[in-house]
C-alpha atoms as a PDB file:
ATOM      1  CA  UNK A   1     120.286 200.525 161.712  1.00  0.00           C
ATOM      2  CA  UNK A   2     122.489 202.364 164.379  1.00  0.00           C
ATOM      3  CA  UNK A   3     119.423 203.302 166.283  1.00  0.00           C
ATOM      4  CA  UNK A   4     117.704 199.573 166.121  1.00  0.00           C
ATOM      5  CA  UNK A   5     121.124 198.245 167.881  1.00  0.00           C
ATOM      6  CA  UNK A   6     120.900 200.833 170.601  1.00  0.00           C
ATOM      7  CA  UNK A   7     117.639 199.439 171.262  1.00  0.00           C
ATOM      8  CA  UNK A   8     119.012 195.766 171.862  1.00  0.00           C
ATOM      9  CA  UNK A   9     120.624 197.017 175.076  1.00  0.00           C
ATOM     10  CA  UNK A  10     118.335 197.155 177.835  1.00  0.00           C
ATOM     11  CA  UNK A  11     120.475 198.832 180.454  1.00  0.00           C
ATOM     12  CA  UNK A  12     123.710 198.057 182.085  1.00  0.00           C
ATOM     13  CA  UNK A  13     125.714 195.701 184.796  1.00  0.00           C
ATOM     14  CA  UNK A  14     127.589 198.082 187.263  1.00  0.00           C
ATOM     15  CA  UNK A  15     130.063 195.750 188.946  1.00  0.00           C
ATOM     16  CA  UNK A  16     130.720 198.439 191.354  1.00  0.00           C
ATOM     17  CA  UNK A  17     133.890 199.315 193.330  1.00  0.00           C
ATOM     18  CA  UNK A  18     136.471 195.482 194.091  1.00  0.00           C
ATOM     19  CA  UNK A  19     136.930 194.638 197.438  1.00  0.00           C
ATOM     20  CA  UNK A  20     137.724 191.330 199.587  1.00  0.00           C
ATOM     21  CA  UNK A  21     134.533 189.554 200.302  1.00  0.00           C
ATOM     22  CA  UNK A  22     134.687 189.263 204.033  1.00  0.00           C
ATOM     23  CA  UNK A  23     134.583 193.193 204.449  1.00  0.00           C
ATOM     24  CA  UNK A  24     130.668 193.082 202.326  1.00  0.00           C
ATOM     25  CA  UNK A  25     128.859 193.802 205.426  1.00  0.00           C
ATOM     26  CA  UNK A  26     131.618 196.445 206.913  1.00  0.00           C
ATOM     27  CA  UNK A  27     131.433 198.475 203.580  1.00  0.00           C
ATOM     28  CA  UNK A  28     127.978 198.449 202.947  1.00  0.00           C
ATOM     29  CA  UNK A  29     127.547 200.011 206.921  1.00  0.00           C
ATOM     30  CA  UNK A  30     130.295 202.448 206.582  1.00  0.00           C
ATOM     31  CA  UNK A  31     128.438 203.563 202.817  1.00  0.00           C
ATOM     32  CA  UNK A  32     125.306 204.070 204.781  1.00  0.00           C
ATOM     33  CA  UNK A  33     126.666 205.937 207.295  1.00  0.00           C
ATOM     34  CA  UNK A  34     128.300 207.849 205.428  1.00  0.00           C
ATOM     35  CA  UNK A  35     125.339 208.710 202.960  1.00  0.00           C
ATOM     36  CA  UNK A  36     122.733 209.116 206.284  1.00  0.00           C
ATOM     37  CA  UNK A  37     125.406 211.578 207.922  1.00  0.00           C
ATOM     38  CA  UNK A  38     125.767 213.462 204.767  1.00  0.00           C
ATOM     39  CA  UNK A  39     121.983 214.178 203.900  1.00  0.00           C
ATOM     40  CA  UNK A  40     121.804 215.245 207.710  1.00  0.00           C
ATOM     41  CA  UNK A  41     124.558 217.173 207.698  1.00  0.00           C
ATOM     42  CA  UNK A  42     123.668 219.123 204.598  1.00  0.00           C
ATOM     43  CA  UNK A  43     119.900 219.697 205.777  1.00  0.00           C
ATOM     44  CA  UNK A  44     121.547 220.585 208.997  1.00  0.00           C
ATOM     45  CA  UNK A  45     123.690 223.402 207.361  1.00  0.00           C
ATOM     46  CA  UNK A  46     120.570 224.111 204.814  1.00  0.00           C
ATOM     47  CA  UNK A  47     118.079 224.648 207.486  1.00  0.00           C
ATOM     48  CA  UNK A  48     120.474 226.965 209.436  1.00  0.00           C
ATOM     49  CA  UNK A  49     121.298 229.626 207.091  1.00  0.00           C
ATOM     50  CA  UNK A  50     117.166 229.291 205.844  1.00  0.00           C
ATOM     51  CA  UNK A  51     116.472 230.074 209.452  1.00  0.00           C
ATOM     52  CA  UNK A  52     118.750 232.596 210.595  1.00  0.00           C
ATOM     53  CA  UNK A  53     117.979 235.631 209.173  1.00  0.00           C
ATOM     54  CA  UNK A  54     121.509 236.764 209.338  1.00  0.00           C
ATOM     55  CA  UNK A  55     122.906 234.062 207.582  1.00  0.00           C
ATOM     56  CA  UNK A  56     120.605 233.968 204.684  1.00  0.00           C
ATOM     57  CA  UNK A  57     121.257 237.990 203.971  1.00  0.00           C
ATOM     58  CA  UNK A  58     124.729 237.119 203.596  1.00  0.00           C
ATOM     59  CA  UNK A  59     126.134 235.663 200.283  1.00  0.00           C
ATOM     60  CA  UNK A  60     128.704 233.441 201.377  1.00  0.00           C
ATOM     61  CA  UNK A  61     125.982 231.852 203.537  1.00  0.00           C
ATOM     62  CA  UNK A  62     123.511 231.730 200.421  1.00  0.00           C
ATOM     63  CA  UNK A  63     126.338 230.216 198.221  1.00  0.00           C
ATOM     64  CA  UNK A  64     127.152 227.736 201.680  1.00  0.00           C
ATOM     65  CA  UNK A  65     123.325 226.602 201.732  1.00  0.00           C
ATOM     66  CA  UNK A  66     123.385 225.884 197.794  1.00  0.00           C
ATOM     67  CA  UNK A  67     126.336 223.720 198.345  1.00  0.00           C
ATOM     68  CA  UNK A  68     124.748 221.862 200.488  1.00  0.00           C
ATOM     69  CA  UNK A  69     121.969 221.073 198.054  1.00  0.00           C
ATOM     70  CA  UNK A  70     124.412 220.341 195.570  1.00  0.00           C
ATOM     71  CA  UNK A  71     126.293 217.463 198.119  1.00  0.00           C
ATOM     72  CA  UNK A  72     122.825 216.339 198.957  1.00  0.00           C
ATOM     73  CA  UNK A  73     122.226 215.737 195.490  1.00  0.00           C
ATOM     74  CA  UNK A  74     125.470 214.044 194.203  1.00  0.00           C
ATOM     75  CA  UNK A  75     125.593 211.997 197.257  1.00  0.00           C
ATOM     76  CA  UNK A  76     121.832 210.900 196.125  1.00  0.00           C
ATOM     77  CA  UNK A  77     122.219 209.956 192.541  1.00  0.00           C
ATOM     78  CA  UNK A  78     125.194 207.959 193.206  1.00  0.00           C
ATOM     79  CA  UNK A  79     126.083 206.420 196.721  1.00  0.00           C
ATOM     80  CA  UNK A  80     122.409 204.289 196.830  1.00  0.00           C
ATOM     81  CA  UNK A  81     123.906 202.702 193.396  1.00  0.00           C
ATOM     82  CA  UNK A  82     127.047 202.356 195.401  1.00  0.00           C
ATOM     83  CA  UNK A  83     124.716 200.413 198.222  1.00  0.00           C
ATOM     84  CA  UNK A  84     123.549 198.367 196.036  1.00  0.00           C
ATOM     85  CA  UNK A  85     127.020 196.333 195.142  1.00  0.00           C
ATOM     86  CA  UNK A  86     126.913 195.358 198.444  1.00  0.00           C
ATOM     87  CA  UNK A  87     123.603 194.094 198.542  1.00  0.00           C
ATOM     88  CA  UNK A  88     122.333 192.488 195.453  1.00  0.00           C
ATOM     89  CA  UNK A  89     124.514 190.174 193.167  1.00  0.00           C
ATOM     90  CA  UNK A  90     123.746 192.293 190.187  1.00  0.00           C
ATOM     91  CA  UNK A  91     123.397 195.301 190.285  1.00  0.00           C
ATOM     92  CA  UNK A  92     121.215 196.041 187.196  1.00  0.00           C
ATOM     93  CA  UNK A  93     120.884 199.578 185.985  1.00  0.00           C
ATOM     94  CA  UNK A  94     117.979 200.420 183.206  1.00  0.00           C
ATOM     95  CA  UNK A  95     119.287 202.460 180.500  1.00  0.00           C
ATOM     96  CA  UNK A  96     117.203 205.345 180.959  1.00  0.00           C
ATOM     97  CA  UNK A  97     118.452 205.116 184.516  1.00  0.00           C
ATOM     98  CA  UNK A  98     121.818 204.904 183.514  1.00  0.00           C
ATOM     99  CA  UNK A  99     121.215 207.956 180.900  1.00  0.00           C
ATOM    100  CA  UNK A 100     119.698 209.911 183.746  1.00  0.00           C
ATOM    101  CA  UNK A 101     122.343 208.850 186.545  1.00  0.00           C
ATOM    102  CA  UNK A 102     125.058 210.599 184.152  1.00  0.00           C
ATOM    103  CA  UNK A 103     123.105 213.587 183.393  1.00  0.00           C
ATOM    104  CA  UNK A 104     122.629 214.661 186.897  1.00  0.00           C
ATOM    105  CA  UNK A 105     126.040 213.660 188.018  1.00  0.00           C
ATOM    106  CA  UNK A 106     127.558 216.020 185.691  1.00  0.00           C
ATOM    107  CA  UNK A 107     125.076 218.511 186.022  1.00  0.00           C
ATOM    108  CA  UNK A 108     125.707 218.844 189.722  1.00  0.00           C
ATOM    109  CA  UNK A 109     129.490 218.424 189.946  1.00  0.00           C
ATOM    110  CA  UNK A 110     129.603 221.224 187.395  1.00  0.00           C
ATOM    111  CA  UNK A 111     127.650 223.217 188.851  1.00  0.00           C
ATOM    112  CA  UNK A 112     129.752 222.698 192.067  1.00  0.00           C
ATOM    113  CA  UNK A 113     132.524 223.718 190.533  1.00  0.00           C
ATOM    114  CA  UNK A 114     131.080 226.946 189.378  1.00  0.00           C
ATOM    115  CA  UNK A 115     130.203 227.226 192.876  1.00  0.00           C
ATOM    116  CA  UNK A 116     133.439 226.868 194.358  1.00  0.00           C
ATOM    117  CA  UNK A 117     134.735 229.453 192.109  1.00  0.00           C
ATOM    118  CA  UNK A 118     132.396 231.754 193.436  1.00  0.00           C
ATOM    119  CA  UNK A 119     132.877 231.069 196.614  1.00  0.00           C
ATOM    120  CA  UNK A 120     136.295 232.202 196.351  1.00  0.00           C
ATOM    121  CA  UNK A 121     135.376 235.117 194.414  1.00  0.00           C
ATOM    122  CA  UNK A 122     133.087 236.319 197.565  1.00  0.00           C
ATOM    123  CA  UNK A 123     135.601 235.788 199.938  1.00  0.00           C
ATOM    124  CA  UNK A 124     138.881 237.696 197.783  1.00  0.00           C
ATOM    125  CA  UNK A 125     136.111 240.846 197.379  1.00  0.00           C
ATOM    126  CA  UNK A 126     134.975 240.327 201.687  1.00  0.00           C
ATOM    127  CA  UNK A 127     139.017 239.988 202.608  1.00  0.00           C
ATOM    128  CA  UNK A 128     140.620 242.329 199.951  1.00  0.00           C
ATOM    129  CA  UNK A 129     137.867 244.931 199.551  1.00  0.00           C
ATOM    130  CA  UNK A 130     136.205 244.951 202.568  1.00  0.00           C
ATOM    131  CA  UNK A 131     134.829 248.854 202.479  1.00  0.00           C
ATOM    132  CA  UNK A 132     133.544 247.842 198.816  1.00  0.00           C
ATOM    133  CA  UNK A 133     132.078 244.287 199.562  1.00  0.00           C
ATOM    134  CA  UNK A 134     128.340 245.508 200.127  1.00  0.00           C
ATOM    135  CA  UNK A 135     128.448 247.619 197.013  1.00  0.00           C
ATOM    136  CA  UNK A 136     129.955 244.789 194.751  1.00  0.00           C
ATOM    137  CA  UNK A 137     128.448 241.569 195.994  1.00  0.00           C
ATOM    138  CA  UNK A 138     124.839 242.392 196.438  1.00  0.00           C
ATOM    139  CA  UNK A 139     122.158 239.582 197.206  1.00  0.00           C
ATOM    140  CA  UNK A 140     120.642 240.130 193.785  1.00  0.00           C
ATOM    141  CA  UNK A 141     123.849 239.834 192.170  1.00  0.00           C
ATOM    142  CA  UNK A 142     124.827 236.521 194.147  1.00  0.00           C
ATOM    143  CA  UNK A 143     121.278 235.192 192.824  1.00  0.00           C
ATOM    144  CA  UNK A 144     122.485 236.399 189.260  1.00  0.00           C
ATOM    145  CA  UNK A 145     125.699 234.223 189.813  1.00  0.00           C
ATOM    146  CA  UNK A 146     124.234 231.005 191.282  1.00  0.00           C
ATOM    147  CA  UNK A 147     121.215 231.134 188.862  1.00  0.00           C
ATOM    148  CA  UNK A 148     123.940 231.179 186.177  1.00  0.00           C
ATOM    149  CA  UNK A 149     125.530 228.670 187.610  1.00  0.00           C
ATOM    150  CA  UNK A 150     122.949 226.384 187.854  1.00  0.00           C
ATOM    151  CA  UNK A 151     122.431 226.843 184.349  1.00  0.00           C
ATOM    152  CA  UNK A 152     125.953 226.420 183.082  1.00  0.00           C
ATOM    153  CA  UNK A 153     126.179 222.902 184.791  1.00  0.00           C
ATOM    154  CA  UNK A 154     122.616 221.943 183.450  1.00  0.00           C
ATOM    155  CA  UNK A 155     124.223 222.677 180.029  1.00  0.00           C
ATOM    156  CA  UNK A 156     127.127 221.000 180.550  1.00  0.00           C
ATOM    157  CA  UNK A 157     125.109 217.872 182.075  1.00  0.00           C
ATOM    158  CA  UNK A 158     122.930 217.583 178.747  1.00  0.00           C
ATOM    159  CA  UNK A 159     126.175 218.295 176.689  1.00  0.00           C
ATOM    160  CA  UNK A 160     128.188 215.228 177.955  1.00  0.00           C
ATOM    161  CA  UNK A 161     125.142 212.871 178.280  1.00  0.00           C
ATOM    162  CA  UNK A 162     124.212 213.967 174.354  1.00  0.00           C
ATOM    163  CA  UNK A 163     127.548 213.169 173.527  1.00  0.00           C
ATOM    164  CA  UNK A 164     127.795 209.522 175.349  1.00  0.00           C
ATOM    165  CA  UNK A 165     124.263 208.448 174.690  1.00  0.00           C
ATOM    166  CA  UNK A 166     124.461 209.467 170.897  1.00  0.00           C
ATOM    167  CA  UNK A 167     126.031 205.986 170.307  1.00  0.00           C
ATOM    168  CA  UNK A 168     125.000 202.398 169.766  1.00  0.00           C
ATOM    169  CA  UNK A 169     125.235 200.249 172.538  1.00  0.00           C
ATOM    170  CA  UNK A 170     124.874 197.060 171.577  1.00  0.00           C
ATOM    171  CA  UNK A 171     126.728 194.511 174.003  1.00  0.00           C
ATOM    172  CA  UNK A 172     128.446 194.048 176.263  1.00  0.00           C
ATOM    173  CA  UNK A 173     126.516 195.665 178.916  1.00  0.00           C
ATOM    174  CA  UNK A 174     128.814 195.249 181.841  1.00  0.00           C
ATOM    175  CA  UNK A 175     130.270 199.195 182.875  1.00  0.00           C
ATOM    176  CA  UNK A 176     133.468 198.708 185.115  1.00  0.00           C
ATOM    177  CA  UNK A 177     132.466 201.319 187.297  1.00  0.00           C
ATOM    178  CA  UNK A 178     129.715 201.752 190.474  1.00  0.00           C
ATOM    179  CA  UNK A 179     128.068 204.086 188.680  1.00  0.00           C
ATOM    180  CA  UNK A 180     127.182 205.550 184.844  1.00  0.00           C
ATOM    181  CA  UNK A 181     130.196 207.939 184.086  1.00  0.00           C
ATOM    182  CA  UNK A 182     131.621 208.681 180.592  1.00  0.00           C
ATOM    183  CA  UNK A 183     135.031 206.691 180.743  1.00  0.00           C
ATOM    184  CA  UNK A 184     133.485 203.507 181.591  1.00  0.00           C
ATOM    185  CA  UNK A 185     130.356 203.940 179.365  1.00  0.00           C
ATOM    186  CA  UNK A 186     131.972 204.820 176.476  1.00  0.00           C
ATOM    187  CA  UNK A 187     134.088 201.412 176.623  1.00  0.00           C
ATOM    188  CA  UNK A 188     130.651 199.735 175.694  1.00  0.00           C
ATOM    189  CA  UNK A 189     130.052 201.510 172.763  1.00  0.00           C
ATOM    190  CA  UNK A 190     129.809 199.863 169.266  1.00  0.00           C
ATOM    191  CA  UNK A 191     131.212 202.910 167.744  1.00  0.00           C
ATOM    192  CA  UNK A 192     134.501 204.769 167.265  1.00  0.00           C
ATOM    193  CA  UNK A 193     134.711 207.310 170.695  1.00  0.00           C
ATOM    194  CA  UNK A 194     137.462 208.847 169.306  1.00  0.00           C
ATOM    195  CA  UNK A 195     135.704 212.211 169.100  1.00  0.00           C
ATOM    196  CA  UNK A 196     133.432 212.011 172.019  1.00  0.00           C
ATOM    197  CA  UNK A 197     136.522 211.181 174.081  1.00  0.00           C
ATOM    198  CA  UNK A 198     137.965 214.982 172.549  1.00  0.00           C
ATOM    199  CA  UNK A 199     135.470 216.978 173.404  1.00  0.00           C
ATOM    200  CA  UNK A 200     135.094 215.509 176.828  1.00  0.00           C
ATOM    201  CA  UNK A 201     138.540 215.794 177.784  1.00  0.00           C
ATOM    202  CA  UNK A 202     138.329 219.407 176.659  1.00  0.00           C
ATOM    203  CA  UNK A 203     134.722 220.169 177.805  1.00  0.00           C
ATOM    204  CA  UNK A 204     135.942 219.108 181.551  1.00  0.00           C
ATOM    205  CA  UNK A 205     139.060 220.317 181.164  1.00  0.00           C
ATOM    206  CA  UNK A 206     138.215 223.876 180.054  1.00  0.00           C
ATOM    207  CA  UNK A 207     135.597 223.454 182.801  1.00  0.00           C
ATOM    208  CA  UNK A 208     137.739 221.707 185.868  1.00  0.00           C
ATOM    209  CA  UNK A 209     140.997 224.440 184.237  1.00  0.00           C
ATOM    210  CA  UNK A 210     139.252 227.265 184.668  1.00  0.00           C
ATOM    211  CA  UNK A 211     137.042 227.325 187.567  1.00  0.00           C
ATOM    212  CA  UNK A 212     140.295 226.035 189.487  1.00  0.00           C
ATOM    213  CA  UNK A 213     142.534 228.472 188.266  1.00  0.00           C
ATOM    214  CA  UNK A 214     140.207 231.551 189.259  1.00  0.00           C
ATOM    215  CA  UNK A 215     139.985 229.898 192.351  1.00  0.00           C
ATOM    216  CA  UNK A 216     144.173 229.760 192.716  1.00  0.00           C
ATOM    217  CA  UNK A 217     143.816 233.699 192.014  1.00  0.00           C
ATOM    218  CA  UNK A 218     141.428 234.762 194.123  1.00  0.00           C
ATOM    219  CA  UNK A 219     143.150 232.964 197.470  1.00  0.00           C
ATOM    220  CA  UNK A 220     146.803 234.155 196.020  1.00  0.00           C
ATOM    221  CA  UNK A 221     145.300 237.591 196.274  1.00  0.00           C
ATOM    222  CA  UNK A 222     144.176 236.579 199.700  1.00  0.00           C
ATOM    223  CA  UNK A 223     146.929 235.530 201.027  1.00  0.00           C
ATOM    224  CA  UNK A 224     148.586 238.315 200.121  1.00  0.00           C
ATOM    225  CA  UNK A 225     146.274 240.835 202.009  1.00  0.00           C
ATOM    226  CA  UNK A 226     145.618 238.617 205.118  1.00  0.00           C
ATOM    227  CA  UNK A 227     149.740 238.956 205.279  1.00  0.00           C
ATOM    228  CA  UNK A 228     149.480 242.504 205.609  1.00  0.00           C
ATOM    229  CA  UNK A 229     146.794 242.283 208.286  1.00  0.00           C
ATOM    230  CA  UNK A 230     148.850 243.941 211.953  1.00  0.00           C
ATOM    231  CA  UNK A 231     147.248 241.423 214.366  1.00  0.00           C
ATOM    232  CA  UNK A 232     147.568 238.041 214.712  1.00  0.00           C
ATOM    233  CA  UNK A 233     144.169 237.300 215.185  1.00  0.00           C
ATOM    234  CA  UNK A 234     142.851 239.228 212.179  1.00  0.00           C
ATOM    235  CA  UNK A 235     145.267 236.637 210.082  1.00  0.00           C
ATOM    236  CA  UNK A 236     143.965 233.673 211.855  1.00  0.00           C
ATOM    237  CA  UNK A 237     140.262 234.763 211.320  1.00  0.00           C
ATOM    238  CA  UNK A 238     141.091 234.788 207.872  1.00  0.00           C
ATOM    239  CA  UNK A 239     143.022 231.918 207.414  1.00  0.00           C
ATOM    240  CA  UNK A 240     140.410 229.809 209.170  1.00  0.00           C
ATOM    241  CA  UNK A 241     137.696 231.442 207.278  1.00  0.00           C
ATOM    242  CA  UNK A 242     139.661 230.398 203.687  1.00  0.00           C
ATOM    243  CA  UNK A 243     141.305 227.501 204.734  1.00  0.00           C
ATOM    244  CA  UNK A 244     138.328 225.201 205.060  1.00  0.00           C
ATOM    245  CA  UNK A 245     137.367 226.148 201.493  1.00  0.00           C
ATOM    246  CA  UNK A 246     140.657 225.691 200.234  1.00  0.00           C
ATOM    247  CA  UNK A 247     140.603 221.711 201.887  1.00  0.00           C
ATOM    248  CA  UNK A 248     137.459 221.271 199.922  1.00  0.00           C
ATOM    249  CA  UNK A 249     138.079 222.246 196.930  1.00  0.00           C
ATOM    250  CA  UNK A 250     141.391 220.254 196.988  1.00  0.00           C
ATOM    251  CA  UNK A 251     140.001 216.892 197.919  1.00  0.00           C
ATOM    252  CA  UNK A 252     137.534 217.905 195.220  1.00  0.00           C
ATOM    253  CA  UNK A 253     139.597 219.005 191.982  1.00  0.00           C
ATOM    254  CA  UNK A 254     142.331 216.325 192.419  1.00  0.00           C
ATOM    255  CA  UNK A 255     140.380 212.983 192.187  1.00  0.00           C
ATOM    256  CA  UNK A 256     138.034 214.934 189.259  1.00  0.00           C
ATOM    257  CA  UNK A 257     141.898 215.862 187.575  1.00  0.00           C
ATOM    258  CA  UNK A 258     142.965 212.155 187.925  1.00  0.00           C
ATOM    259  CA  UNK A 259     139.539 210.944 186.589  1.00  0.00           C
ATOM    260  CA  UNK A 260     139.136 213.236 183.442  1.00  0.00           C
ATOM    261  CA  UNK A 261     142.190 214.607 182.664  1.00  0.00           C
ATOM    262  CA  UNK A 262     144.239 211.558 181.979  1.00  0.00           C
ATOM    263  CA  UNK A 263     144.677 209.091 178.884  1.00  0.00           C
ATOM    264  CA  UNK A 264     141.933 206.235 179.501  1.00  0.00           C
ATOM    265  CA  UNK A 265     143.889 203.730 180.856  1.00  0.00           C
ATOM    266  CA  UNK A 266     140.930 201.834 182.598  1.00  0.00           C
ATOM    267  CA  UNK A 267     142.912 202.134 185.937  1.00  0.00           C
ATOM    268  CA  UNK A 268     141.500 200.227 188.933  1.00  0.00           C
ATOM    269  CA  UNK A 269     142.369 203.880 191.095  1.00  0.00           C
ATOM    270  CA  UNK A 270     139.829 205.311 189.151  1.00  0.00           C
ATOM    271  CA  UNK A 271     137.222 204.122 191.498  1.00  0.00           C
ATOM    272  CA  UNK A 272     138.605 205.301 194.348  1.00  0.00           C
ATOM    273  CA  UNK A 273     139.445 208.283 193.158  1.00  0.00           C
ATOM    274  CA  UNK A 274     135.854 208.772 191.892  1.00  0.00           C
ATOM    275  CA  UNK A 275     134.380 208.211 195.696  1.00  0.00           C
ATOM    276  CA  UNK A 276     136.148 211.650 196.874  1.00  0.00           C
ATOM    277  CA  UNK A 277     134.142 213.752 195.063  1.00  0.00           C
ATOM    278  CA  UNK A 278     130.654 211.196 195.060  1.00  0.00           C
ATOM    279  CA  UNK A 279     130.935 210.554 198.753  1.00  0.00           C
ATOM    280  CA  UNK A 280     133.564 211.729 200.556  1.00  0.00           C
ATOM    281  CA  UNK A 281     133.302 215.860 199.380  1.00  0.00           C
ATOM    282  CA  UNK A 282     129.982 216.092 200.518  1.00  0.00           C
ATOM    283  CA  UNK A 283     130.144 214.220 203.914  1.00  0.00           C
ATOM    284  CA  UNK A 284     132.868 216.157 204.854  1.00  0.00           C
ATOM    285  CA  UNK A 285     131.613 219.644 203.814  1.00  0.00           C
ATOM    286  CA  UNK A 286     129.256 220.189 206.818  1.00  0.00           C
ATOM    287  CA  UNK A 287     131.650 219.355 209.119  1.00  0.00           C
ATOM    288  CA  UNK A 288     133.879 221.622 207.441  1.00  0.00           C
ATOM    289  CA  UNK A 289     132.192 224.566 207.568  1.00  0.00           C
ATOM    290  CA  UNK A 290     130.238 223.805 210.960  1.00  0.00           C
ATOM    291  CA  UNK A 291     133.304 223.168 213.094  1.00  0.00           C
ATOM    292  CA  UNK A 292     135.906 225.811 211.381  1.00  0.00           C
ATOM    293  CA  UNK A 293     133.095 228.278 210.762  1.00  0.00           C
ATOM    294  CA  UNK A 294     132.148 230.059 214.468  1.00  0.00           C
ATOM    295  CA  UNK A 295     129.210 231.874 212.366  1.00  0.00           C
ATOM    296  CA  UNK A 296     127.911 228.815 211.367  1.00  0.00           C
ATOM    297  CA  UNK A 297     128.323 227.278 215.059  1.00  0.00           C
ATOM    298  CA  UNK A 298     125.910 229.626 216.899  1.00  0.00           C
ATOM    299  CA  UNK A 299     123.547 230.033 214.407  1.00  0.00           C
ATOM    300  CA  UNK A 300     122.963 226.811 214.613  1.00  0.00           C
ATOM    301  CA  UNK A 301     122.446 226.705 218.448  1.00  0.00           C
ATOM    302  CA  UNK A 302     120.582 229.349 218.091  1.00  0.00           C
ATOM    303  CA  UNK A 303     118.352 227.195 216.011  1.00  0.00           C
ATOM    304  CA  UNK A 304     118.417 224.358 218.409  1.00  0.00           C
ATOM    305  CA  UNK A 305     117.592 226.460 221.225  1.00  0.00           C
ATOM    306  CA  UNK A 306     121.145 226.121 222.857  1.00  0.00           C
ATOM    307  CA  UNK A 307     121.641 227.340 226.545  1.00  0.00           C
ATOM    308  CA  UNK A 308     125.494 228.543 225.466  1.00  0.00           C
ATOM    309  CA  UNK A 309     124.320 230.703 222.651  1.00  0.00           C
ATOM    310  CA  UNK A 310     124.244 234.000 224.674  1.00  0.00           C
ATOM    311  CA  UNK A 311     127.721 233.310 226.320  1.00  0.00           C
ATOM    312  CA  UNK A 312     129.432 232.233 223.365  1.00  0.00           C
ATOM    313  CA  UNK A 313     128.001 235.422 221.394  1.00  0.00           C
END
């Protein structure tokens, strides 16, 4: 009987993100923008450490490029949705799309996360021990690590979409939300949540706890060895080096923290909150690393067959 009501619901409303109808047109072209500068951006940043030789035999370059497939992705499965509220006065979502749309959403934010913590982990071993660094982070251990973490998020992903889709939805089929996540599905469904709403504040929790609290280790150990770097200019390599990772992963944790990690109060900050880490993280990752990161800079005009390349090197 459970599974016959499930099958009543064809899909789902998103109502998307409010805003004052006079600023439709405005949004939807600053969305785009956004969404066509990040895909270039990312490809931009992708295609520069594939090309330079270099780059790509280095594994914070490796672990830079796989980021950018990550943003690439999450910016795919969620800000054309987000295009759509602008566009269409319903935006209809199938609920295999929906199922799908939640899937890879988790699957690539945890896997980003993962990510970031081994980001940080490469650069505490290349700042704190430097003489060791080629010994301990080899490239077929730095496959190892993002094949694992590939594989963690996938399993994560197919935990929390188990867990959501497991229940009847029956009616109502409007999600408060711009896109298929687990707070505002779960309001929908014609079942107690009680223990799906458990195990996903603890799954992404244990998930969003962890990853960030490595990360908090690794750069406290950084900091304290840049501070014991003589020159000046050996601590502002290295601060400009870790800093832009540290932005990122801030803009990225806190809105996730505020989403997840909170009572479900069905707050109307939730959206915005949500967009940092959907659309905001990834369109401001390439420009990030490209403009802090000189590395990244002329290997990149060295790709585009810069003039300057020579003097800068």
């Amino acid at each position: 009987m459970e599974g016959a009501n499930r099958t009543r619901l064809p899909g789902f409303v998103l109502t998307g993100i409010p805003y004052p109808p006079g600023l439709r047109l405005l949004l939807f072209l600053f969305f785009l923008l956004i969404y066509f500068l990040t895909q270039l951006g990312n490809a931009l940043i992708l295609a520069t450490v594939w090309a330079d030789a270099q780059l790509r035999a280095r594994p914070m370059y490796v672990f830079l490029g796989v980021l950018s497939v990550i943003d690439m992705g999450i910016s795919s499965v969620v800000v054309p949705r987000l295009l759509l509220n602008f566009t269409v006065s319903t935006n209809f979502i199938l609920f295999g799309g929906c199922v799908a749309q939640l899937y890879f959403y988790h699957f690539l934010g945890s896997t980003q996360c993962f990510l970031y913590t081994l980001m940080a982990y490469d650069r505490y071993l290349a700042i704190c021990r430097p003489l060791r660094y080629p010994v301990l982070m080899t490239a077929k251990l730095s496959t190892l690590l993002v094949a694992g973490a590939w594989v963690a998020g996938s399993v994560h992903g197919a935990i929390q979409a188990t867990l959501t889709f497991r229940l009847p939805y029956c009616g109502p089929n409007q999600v408060d939300y711009f896109f298929c996540d687990i707070p505002a599905v779960l309001r929908l469904a014609c079942a107690d949540t009680a223990v799906n709403e458990q195990v996903t504040f603890v799954d992404i929790g244990v998930v969003v706890a962890s990853c960030f609290s490595l990360i908090l280790l690794s750069y406290v150990q950084i900091v304290r060895a840049v501070l014991k770097v003589r020159t000046a200019d050996g601590r502002r390599r290295a601060f400009s080096t870790c800093g832009a990772h540290v932005a990122v992963v801030t803009v990225y944790y806190v809105p996730c923290a505020f989403v997840y990690l909170r009572p479900d109060t069905n707050s109307p900050l939730d959206g915005a909150a949500a967009l940092f880490p959907t659309a905001i993280t990834p369109f401001l990752n390439p420009l990030i690393y490209t403009l802090r990161n000189q590395e990244v800079k002329l290997a990149l005009r060295r790709m585009l067959g810069s003039p300057r390349t020579r003097s800068d090197a």
